[in-house]
N, C-alpha and C. Protein backbone atom coordinates (compact mmCIF):
# COMPACT_ATOMS: atom_id res chain seq x y z
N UNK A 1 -5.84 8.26 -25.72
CA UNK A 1 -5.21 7.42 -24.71
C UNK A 1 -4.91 8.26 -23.47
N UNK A 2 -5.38 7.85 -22.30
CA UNK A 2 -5.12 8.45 -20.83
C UNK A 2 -3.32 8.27 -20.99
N UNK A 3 -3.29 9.57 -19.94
CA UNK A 3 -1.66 9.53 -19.51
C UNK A 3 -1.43 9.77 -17.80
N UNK A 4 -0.33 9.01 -17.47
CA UNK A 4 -0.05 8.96 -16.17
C UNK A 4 -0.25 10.79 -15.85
N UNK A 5 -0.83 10.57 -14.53
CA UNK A 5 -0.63 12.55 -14.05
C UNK A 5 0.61 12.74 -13.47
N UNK A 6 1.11 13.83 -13.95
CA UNK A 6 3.02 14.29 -13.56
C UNK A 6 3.21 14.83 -12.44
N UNK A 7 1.78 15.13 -11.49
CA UNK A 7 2.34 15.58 -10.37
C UNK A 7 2.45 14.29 -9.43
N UNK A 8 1.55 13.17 -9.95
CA UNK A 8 1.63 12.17 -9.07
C UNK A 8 3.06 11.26 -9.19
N UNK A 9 3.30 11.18 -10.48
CA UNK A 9 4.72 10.19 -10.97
C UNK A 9 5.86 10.89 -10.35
N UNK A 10 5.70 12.37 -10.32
CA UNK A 10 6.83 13.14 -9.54
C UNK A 10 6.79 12.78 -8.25
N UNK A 11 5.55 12.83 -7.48
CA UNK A 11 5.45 12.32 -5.71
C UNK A 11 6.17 11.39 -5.95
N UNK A 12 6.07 10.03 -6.89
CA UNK A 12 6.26 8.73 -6.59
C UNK A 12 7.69 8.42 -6.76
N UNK A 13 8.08 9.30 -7.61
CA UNK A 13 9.47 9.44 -7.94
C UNK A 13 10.23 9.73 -6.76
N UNK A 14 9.64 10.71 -6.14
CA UNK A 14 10.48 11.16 -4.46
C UNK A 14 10.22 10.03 -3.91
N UNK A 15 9.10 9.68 -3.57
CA UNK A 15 8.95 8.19 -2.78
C UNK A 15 10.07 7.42 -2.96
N UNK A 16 9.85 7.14 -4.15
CA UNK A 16 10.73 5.60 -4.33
C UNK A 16 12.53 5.89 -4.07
N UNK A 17 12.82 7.86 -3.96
CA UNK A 17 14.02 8.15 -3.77
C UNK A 17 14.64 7.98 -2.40
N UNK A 18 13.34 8.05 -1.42
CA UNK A 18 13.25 8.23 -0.53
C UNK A 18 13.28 6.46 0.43
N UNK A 19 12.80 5.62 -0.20
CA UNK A 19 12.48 4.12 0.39
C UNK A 19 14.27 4.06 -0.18
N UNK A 20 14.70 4.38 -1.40
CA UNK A 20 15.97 3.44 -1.39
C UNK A 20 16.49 4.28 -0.01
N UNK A 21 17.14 5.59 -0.07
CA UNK A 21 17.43 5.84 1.21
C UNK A 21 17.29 4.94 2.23
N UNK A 22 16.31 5.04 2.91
CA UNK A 22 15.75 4.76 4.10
C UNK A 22 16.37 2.86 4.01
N UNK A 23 16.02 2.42 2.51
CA UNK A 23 15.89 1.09 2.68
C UNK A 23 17.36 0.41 2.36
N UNK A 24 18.02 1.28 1.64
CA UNK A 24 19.11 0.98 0.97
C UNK A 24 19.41 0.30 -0.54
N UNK A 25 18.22 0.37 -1.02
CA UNK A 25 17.82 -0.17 -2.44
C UNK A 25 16.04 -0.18 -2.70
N UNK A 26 16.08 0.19 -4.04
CA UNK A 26 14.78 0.83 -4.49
C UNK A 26 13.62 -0.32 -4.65
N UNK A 27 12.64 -0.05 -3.93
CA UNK A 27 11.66 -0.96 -4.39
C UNK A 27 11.54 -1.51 -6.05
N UNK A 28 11.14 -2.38 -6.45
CA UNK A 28 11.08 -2.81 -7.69
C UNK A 28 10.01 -2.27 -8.68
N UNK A 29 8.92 -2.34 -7.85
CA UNK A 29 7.51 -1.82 -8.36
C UNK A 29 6.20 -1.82 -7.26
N UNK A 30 5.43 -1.07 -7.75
CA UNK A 30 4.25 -0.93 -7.14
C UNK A 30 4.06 -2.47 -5.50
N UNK A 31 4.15 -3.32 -6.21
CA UNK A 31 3.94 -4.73 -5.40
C UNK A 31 4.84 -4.17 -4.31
N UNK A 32 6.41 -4.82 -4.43
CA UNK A 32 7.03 -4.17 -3.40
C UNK A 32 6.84 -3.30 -2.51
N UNK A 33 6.39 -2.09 -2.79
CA UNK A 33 6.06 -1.37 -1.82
C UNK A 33 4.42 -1.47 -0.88
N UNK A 34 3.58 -2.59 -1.67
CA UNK A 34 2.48 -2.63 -0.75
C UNK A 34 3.01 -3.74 0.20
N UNK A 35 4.01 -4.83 -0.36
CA UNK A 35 4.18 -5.58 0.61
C UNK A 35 5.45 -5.50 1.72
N UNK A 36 6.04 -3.96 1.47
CA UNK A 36 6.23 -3.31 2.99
C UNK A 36 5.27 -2.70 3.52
N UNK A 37 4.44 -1.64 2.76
CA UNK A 37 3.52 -1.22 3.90
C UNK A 37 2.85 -2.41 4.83
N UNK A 38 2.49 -3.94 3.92
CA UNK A 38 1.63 -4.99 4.70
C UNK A 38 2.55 -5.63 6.07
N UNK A 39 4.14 -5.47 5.52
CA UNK A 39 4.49 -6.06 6.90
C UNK A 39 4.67 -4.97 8.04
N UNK A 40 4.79 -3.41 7.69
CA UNK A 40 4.65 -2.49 8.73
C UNK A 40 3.58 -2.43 9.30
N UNK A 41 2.55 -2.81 8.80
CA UNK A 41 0.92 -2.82 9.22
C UNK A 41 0.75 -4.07 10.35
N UNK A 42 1.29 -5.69 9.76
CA UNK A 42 1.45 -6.41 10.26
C UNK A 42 2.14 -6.13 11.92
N UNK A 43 2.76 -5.07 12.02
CA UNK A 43 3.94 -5.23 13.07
C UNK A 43 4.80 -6.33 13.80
N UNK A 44 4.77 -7.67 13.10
CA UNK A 44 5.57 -8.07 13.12
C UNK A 44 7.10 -8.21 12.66
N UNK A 45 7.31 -7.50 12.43
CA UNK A 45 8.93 -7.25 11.86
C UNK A 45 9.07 -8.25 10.19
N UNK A 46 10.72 -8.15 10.21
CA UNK A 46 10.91 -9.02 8.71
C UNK A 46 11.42 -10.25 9.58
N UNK A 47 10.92 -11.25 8.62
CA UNK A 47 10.37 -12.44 8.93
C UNK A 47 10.68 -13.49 7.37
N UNK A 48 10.50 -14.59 7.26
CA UNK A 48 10.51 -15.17 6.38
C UNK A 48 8.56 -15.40 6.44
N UNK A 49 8.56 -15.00 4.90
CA UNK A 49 6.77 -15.10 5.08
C UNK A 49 6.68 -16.27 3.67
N UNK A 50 5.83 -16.96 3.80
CA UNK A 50 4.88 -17.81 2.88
C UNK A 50 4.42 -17.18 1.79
N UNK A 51 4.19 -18.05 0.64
CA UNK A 51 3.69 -17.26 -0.52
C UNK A 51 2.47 -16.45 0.02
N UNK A 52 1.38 -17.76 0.65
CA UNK A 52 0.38 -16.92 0.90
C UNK A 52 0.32 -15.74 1.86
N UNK A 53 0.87 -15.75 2.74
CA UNK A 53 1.28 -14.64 3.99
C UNK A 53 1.52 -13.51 3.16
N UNK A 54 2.82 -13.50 1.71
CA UNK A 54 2.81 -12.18 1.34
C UNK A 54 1.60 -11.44 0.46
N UNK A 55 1.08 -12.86 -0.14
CA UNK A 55 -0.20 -12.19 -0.87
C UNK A 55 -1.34 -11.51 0.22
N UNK A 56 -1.01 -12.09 1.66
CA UNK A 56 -2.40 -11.37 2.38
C UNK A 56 -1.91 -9.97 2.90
N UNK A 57 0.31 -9.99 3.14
CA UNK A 57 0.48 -8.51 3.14
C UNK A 57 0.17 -7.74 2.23
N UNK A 58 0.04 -7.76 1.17
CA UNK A 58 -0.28 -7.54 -0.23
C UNK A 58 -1.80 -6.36 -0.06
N UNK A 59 -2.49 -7.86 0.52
CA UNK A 59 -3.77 -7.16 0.82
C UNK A 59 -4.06 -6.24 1.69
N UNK A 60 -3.48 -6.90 3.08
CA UNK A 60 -3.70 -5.79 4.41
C UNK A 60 -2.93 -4.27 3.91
N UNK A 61 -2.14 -4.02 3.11
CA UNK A 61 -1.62 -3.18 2.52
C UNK A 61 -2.34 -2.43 1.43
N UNK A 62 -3.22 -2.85 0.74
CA UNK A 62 -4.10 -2.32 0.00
C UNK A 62 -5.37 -1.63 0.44
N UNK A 63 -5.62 -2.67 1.71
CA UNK A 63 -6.84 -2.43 2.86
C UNK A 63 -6.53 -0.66 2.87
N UNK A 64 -5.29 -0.76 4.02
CA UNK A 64 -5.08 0.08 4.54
C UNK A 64 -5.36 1.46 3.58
N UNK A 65 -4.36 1.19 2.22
CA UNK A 65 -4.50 2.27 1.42
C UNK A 65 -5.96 3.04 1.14
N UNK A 66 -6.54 1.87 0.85
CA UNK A 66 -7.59 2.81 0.56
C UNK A 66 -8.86 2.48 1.51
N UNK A 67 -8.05 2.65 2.35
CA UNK A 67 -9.03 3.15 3.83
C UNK A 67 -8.79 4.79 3.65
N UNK A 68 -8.15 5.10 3.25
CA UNK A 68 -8.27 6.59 3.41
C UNK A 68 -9.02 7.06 2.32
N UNK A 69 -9.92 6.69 1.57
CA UNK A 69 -10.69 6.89 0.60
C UNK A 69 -12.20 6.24 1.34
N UNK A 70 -12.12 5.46 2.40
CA UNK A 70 -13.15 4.68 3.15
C UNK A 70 -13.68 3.55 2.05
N UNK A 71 -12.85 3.40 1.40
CA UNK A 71 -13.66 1.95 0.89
C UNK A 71 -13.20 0.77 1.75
N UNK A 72 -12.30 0.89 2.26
CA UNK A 72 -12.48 0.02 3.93
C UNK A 72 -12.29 0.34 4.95
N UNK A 73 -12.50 -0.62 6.13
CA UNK A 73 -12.34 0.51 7.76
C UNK A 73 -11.77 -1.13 8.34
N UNK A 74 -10.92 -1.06 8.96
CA UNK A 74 -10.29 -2.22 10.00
C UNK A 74 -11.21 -2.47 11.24
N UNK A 75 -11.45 -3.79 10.92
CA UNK A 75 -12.56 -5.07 11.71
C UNK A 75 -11.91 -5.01 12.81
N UNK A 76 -10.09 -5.53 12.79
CA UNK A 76 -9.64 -5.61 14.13
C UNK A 76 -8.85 -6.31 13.87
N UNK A 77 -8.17 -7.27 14.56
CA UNK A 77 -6.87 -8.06 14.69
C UNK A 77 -7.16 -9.44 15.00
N UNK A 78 -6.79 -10.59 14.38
CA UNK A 78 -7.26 -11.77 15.21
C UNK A 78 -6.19 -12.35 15.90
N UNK A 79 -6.12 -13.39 16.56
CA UNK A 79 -5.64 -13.93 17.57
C UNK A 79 -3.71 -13.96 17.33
N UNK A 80 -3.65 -14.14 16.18
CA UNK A 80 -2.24 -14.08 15.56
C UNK A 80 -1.63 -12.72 15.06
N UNK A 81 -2.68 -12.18 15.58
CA UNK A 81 -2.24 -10.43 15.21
C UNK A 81 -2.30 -9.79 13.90
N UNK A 82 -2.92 -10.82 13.14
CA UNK A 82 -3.46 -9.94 11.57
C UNK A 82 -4.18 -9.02 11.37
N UNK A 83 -4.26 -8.02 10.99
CA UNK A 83 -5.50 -7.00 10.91
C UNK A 83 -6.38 -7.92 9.76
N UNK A 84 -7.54 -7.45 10.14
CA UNK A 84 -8.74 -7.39 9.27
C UNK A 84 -9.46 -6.55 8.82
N UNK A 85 -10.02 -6.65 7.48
CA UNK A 85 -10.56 -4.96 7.13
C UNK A 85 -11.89 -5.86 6.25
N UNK A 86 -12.91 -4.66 6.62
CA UNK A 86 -13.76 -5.11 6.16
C UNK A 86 -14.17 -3.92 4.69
N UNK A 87 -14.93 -4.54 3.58
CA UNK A 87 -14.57 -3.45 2.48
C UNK A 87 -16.53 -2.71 2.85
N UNK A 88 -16.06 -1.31 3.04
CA UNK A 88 -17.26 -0.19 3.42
C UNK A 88 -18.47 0.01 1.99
N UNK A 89 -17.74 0.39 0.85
CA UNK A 89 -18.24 0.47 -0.09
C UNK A 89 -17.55 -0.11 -1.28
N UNK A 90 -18.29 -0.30 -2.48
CA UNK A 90 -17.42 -1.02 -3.72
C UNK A 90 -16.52 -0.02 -4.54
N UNK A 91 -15.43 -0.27 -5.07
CA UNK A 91 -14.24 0.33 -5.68
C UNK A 91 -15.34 0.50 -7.05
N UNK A 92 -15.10 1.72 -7.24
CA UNK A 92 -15.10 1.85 -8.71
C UNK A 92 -15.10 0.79 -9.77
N UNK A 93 -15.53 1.03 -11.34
CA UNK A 93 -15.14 -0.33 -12.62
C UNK A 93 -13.57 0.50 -12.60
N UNK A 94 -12.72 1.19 -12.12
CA UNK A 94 -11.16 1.62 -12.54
C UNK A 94 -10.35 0.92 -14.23
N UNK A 95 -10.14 1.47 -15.29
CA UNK A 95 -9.25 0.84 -15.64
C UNK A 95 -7.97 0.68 -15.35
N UNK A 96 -7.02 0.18 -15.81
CA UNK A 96 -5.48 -0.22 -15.00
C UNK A 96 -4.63 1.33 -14.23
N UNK A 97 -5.13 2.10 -15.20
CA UNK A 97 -4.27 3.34 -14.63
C UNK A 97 -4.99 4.24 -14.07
N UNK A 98 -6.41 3.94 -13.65
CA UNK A 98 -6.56 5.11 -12.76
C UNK A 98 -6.78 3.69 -12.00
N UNK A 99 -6.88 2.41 -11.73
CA UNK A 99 -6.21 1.96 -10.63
C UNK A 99 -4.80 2.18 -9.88
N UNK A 100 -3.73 2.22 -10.59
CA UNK A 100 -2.61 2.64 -10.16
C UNK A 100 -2.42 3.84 -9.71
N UNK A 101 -3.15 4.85 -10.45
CA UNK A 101 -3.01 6.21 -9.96
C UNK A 101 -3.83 6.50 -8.93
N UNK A 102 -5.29 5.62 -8.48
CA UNK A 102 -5.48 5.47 -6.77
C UNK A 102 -4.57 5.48 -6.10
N UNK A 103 -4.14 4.12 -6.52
CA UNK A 103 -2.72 3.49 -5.27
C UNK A 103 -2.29 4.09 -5.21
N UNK A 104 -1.40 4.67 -6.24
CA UNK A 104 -0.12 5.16 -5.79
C UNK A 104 0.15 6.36 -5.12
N UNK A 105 -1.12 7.32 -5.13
CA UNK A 105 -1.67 8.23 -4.82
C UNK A 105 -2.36 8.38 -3.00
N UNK A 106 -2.55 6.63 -2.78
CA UNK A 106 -2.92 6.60 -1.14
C UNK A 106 -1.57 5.79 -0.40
N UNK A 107 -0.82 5.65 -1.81
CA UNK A 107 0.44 4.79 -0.94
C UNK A 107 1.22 6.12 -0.55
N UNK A 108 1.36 7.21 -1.45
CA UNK A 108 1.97 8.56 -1.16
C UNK A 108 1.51 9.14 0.17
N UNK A 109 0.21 9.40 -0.17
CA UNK A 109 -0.46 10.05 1.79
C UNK A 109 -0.02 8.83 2.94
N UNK A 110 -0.08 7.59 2.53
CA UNK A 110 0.34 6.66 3.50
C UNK A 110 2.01 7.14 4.35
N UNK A 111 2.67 7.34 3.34
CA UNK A 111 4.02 7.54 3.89
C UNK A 111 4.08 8.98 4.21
N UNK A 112 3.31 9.78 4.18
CA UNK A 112 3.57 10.86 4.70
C UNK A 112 2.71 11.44 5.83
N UNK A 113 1.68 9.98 5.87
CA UNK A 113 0.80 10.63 7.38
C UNK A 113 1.86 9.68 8.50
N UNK A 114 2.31 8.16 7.96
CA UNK A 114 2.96 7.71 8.97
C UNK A 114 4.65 7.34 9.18
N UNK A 115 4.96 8.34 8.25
CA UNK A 115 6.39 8.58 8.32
C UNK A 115 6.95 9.73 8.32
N UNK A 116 6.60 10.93 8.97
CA UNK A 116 6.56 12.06 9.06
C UNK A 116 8.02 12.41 9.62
């Protein structure tokens, strides 16, 4: 049986020490934190969003992540100011945990290339 890697659960551990700080209470899980990166990406501020609105921060948040791996690159913005990303190459077959250990791994460089 695969096991989570300890240098990454340790990053994530600072992370998540670090968002309550900043946020004043700890993200819940993985989700939570893509659907702040999606509304920081969004730049529209906090807002009351729609189910579907958070599932597409969800996404534009995932975009982003693993744009730094180039499996996507941003199309552009449309008229309402959404980013769009178009996907460059196909993701891996990943099972669940070296999916998570992508993420959580480009959500880590995320906050430290743009929260410096």
């Amino acid at each position: 049986m695969k096991k989570k890697d300890p240098v990454i659960e340790r990053q994530w551990s600072t992370l998540m020490a670090r968002l309550r700080e900043m946020l004043g209470k700890r993200p819940a899980d993985i989700g939570a934190v893509l659907y702040l990166i999606g509304i920081q990406e969004l730049g529209a501020g906090i807002k009351d969003f729609s189910k579907e609105e958070k599932q597409d921060l969800m996404h534009i948040a995932i975009c982003k992540v693993l744009s730094y791996s180039g499996y996507y690159s941003l199309e552009g913005r449309d008229e309402e100011g959404w980013p769009h990303w178009k996907l460059m190459k196909d993701l891996p077959g990943f099972d669940l945990l070296e999916q998570e250990t992508l993420i959580k791994t480009h959500i880590i460089e995320y906050f430290e290339l743009e929260f410096q």
